[in-house]
C-alpha atoms as a PDB file:
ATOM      1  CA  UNK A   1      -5.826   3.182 -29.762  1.00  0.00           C
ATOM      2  CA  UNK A   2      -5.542   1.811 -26.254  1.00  0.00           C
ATOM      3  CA  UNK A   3      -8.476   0.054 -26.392  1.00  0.00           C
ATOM      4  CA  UNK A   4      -8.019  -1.439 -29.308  1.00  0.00           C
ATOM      5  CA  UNK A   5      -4.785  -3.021 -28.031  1.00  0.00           C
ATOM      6  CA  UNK A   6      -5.913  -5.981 -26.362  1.00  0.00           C
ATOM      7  CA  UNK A   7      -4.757  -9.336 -25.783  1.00  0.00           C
ATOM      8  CA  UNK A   8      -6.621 -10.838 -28.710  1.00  0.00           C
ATOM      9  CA  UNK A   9      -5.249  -8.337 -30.686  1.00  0.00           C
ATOM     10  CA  UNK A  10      -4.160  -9.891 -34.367  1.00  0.00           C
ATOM     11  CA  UNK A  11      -0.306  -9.269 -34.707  1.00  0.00           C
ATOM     12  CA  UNK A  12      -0.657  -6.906 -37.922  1.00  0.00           C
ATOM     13  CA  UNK A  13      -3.459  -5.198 -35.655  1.00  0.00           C
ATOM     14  CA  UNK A  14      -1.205  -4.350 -33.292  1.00  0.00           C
ATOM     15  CA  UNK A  15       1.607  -3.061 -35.744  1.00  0.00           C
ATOM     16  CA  UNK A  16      -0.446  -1.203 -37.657  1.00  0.00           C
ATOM     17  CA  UNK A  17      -1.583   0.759 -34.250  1.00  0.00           C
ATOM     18  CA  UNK A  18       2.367   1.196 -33.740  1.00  0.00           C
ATOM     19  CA  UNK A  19       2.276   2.367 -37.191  1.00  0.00           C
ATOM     20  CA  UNK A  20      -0.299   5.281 -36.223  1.00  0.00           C
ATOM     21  CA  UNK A  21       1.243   6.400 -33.437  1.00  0.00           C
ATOM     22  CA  UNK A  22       4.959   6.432 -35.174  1.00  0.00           C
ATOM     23  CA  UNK A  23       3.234   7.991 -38.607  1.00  0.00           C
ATOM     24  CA  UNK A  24       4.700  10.691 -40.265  1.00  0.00           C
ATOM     25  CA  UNK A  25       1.978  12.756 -41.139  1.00  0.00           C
ATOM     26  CA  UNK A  26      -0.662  12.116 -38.399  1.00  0.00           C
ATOM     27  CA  UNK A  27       1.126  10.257 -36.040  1.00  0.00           C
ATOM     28  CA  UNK A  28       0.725  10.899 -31.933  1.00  0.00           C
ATOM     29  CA  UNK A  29       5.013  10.657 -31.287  1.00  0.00           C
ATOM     30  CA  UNK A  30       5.883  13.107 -34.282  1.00  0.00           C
ATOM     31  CA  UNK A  31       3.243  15.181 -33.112  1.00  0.00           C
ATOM     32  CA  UNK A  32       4.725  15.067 -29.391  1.00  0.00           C
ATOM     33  CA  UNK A  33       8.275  15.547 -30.528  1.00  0.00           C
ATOM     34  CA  UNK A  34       7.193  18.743 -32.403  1.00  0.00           C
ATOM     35  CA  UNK A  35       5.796  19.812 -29.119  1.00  0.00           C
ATOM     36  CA  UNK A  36       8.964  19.294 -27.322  1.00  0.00           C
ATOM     37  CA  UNK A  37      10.739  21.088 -29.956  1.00  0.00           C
ATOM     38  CA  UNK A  38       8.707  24.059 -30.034  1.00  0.00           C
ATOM     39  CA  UNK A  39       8.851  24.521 -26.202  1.00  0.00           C
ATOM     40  CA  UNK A  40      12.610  24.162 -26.444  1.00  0.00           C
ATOM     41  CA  UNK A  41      12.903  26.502 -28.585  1.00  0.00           C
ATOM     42  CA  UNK A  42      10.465  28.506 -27.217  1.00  0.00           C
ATOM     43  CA  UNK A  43      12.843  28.648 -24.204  1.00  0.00           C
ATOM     44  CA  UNK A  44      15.971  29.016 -25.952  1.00  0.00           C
ATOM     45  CA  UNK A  45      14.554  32.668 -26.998  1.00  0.00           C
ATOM     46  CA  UNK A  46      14.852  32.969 -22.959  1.00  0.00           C
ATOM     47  CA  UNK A  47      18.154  32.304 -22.559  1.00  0.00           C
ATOM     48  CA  UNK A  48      20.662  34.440 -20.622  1.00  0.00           C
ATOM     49  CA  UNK A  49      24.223  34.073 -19.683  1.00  0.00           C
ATOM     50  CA  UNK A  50      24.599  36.690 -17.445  1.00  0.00           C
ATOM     51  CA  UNK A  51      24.043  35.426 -14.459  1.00  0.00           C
ATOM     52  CA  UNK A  52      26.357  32.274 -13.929  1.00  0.00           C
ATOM     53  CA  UNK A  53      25.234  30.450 -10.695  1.00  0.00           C
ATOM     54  CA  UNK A  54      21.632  30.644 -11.459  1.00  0.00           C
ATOM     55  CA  UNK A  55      20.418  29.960 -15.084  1.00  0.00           C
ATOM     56  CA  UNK A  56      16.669  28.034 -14.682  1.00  0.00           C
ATOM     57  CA  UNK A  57      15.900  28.749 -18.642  1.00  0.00           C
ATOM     58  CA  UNK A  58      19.016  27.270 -19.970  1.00  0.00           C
ATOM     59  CA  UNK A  59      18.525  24.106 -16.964  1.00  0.00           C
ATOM     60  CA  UNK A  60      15.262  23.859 -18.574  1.00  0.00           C
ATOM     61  CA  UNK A  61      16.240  23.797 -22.259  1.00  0.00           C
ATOM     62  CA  UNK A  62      18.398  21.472 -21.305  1.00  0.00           C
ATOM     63  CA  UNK A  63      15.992  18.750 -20.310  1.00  0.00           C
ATOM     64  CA  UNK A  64      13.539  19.868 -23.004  1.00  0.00           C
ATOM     65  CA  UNK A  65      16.483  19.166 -25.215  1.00  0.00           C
ATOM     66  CA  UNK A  66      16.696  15.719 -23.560  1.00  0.00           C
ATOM     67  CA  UNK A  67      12.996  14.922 -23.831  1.00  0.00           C
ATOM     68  CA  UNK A  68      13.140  16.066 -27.462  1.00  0.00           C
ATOM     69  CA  UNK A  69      16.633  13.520 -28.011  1.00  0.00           C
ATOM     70  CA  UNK A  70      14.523  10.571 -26.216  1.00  0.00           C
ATOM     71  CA  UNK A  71      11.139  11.196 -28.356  1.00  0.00           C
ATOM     72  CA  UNK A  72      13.512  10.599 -31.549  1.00  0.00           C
ATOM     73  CA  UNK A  73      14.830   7.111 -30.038  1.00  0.00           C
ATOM     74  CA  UNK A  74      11.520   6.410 -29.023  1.00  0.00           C
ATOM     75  CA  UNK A  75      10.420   7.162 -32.753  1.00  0.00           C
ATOM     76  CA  UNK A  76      13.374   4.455 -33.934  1.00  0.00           C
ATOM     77  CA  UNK A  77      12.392   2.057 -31.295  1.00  0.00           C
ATOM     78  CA  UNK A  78       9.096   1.717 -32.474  1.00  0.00           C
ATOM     79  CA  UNK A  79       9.835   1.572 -36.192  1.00  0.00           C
ATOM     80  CA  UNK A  80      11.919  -1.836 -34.899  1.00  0.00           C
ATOM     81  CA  UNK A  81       9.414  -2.846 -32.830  1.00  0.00           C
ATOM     82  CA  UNK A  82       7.003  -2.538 -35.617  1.00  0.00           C
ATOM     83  CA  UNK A  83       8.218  -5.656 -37.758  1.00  0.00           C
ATOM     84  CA  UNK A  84       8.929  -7.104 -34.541  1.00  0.00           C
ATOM     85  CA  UNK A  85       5.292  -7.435 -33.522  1.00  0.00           C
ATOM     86  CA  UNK A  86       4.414  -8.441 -37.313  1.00  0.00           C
ATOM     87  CA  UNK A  87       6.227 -11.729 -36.896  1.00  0.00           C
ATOM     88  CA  UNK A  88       4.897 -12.401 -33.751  1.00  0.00           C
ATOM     89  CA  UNK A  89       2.538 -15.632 -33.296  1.00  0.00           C
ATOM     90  CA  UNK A  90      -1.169 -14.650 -33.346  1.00  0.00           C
ATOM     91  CA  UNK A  91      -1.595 -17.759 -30.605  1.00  0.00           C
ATOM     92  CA  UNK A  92      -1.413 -16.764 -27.061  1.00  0.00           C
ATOM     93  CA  UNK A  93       1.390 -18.670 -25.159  1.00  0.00           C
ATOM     94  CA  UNK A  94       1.102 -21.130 -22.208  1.00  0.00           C
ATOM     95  CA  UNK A  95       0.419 -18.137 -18.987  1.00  0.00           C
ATOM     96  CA  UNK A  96       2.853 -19.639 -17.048  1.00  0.00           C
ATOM     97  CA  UNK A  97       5.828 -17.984 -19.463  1.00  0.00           C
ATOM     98  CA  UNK A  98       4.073 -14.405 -19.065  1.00  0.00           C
ATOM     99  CA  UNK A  99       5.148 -14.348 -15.268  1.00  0.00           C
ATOM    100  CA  UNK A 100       8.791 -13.982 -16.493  1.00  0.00           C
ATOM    101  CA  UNK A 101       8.076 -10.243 -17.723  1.00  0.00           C
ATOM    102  CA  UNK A 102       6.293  -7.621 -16.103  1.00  0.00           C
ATOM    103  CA  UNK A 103       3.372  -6.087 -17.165  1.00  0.00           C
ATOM    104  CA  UNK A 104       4.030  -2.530 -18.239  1.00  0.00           C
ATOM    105  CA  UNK A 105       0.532  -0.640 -18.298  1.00  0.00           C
ATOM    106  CA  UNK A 106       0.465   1.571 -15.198  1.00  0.00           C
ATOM    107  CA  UNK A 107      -3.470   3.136 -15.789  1.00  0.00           C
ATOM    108  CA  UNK A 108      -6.358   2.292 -16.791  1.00  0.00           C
ATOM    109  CA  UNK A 109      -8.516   2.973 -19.567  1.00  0.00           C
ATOM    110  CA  UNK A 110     -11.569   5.232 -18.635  1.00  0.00           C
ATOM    111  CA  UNK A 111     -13.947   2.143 -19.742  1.00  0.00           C
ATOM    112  CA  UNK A 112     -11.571   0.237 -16.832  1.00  0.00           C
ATOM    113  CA  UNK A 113     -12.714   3.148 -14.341  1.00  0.00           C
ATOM    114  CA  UNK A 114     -16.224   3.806 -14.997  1.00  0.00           C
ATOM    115  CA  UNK A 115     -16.922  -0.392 -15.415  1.00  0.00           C
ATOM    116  CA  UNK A 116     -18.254   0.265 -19.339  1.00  0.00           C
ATOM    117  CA  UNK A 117     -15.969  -3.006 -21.652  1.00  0.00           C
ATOM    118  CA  UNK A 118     -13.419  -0.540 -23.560  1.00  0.00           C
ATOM    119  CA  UNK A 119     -12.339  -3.675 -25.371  1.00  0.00           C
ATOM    120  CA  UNK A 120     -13.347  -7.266 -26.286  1.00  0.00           C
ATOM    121  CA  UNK A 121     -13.229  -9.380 -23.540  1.00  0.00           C
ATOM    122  CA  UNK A 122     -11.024 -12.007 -23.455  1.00  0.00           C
ATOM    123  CA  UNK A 123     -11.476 -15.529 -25.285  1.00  0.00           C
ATOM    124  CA  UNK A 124     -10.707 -17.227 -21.820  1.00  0.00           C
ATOM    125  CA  UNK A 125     -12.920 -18.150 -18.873  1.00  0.00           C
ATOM    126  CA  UNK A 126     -10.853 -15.957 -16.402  1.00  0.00           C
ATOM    127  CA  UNK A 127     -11.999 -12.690 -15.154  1.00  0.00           C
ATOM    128  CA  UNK A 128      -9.572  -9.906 -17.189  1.00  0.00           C
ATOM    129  CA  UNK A 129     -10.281  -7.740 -13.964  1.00  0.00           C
ATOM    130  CA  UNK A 130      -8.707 -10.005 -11.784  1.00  0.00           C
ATOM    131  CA  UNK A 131      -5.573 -11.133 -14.280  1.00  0.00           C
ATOM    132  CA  UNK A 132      -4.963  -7.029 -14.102  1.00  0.00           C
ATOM    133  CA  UNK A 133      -5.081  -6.658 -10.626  1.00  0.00           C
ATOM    134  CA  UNK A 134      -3.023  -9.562 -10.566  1.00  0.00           C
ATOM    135  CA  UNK A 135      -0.490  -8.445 -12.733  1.00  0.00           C
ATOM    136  CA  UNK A 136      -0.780  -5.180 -10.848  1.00  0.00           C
ATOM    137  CA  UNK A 137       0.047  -6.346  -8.143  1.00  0.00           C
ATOM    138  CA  UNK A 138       2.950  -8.321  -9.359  1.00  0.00           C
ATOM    139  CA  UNK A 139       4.796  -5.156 -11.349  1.00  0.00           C
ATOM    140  CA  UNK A 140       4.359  -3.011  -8.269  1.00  0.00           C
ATOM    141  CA  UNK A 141       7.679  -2.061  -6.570  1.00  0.00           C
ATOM    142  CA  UNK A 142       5.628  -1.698  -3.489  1.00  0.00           C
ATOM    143  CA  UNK A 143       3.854  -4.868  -3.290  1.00  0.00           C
ATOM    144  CA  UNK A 144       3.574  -7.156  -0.607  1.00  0.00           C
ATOM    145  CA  UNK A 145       3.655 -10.880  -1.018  1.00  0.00           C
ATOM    146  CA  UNK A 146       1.312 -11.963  -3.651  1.00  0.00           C
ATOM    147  CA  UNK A 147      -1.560 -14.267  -2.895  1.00  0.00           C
ATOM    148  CA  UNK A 148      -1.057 -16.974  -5.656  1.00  0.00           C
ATOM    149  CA  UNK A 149       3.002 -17.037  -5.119  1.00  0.00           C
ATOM    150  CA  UNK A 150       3.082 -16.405  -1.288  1.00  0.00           C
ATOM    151  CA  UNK A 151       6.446 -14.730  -2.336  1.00  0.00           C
ATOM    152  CA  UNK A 152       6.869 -11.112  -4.158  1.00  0.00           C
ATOM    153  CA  UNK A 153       8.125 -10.861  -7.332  1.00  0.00           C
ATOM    154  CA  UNK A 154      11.919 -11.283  -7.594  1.00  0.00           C
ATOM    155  CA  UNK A 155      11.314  -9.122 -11.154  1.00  0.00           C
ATOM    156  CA  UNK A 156       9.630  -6.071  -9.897  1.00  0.00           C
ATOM    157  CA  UNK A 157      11.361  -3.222 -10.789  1.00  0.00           C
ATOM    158  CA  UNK A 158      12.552  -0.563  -7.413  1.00  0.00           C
ATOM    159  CA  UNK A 159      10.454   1.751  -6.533  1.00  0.00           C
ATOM    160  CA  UNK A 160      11.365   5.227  -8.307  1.00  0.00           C
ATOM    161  CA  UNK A 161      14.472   7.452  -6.217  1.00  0.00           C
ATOM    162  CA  UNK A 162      12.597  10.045  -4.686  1.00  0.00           C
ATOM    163  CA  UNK A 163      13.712  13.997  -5.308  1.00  0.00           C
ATOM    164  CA  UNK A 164      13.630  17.150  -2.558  1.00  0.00           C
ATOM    165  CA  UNK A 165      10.409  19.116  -3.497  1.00  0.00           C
ATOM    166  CA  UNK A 166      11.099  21.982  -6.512  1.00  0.00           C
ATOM    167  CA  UNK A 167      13.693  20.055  -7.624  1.00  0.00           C
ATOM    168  CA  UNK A 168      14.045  19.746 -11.398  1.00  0.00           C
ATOM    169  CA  UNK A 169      14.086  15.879 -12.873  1.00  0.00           C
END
């Protein structure tokens, strides 16, 4: 599905992708939240309230319960974004408004690693290798100044809060 989400992408394409992964039946988030759900409950049959101070199974049906409650805003989210990409302009923009939002893919595609073309490439002369570096470089909270700005990004997002080792999230 990845793969198949590129940048020349038709609009419906790209809904109908959000449609498999939000599906019902089939779908990879119903699937996911199921998972979540089991293991919670899975856990729950774990509980104890003996022991006041220290309770790890009910801390960690707690953030499976969490995870679970996220999944199923995730699930609505998409269903929104769904008719949202559906009306959508099948034109690309001008690249100059793209710099105003940050790029949010954070790996690559195996085809990216091993150098085989996962997807099309793009209709433009520029090298897609280089526009992803560059937008790489330009989401990461760690980056220096960029080499086409001279400046780093003023939208980068901080760099995640880091947590003592065996702590739980």
């Amino acid at each position: 599905m990845i793969a198949r989400l590129h940048e020349d992408a038709t609009p419906e394409k790209v809904a109908g992708i959000i449609k498999e992964v939000n599906g019902a039946l089939v779908g990879a988030l119903p699937e996911l939240t199921e998972l979540v759900a089991s293991a919670a409950d899975w856990t729950r049959a774990c509980l104890g309230f003996d022991d006041t101070l220290h309770n790890p199974a009910f801390e960690t049906w707690t953030h499976l319960a969490a995870a679970y409650g996220m999944l199923q805003d995730v699930r609505e989210q998409l269903e929104v974004a769904e008719d949202g990409v559906a009306a959508c302009p099948a034109e690309r923009t001008d690249p100059r408004h793209h710099r105003m939002v940050n790029v949010l893919r954070s790996r690559k595609l195996l085809g990216d690693v091993l150098g085989a073309e996962a997807a099309p490439a793009p209709s433009t002369a520029r090298s897609s290798d280089s526009d992803r570096q560059r937008a790489a470089r330009a989401s990461s909270p760690c980056a220096g100044t960029s080499p086409s700005t001279g400046s780093p990004s003023a939208t980068a997002p901080p760099p995640p809060a880091s947590r003592p080792v065996g702590q739980p999230r």
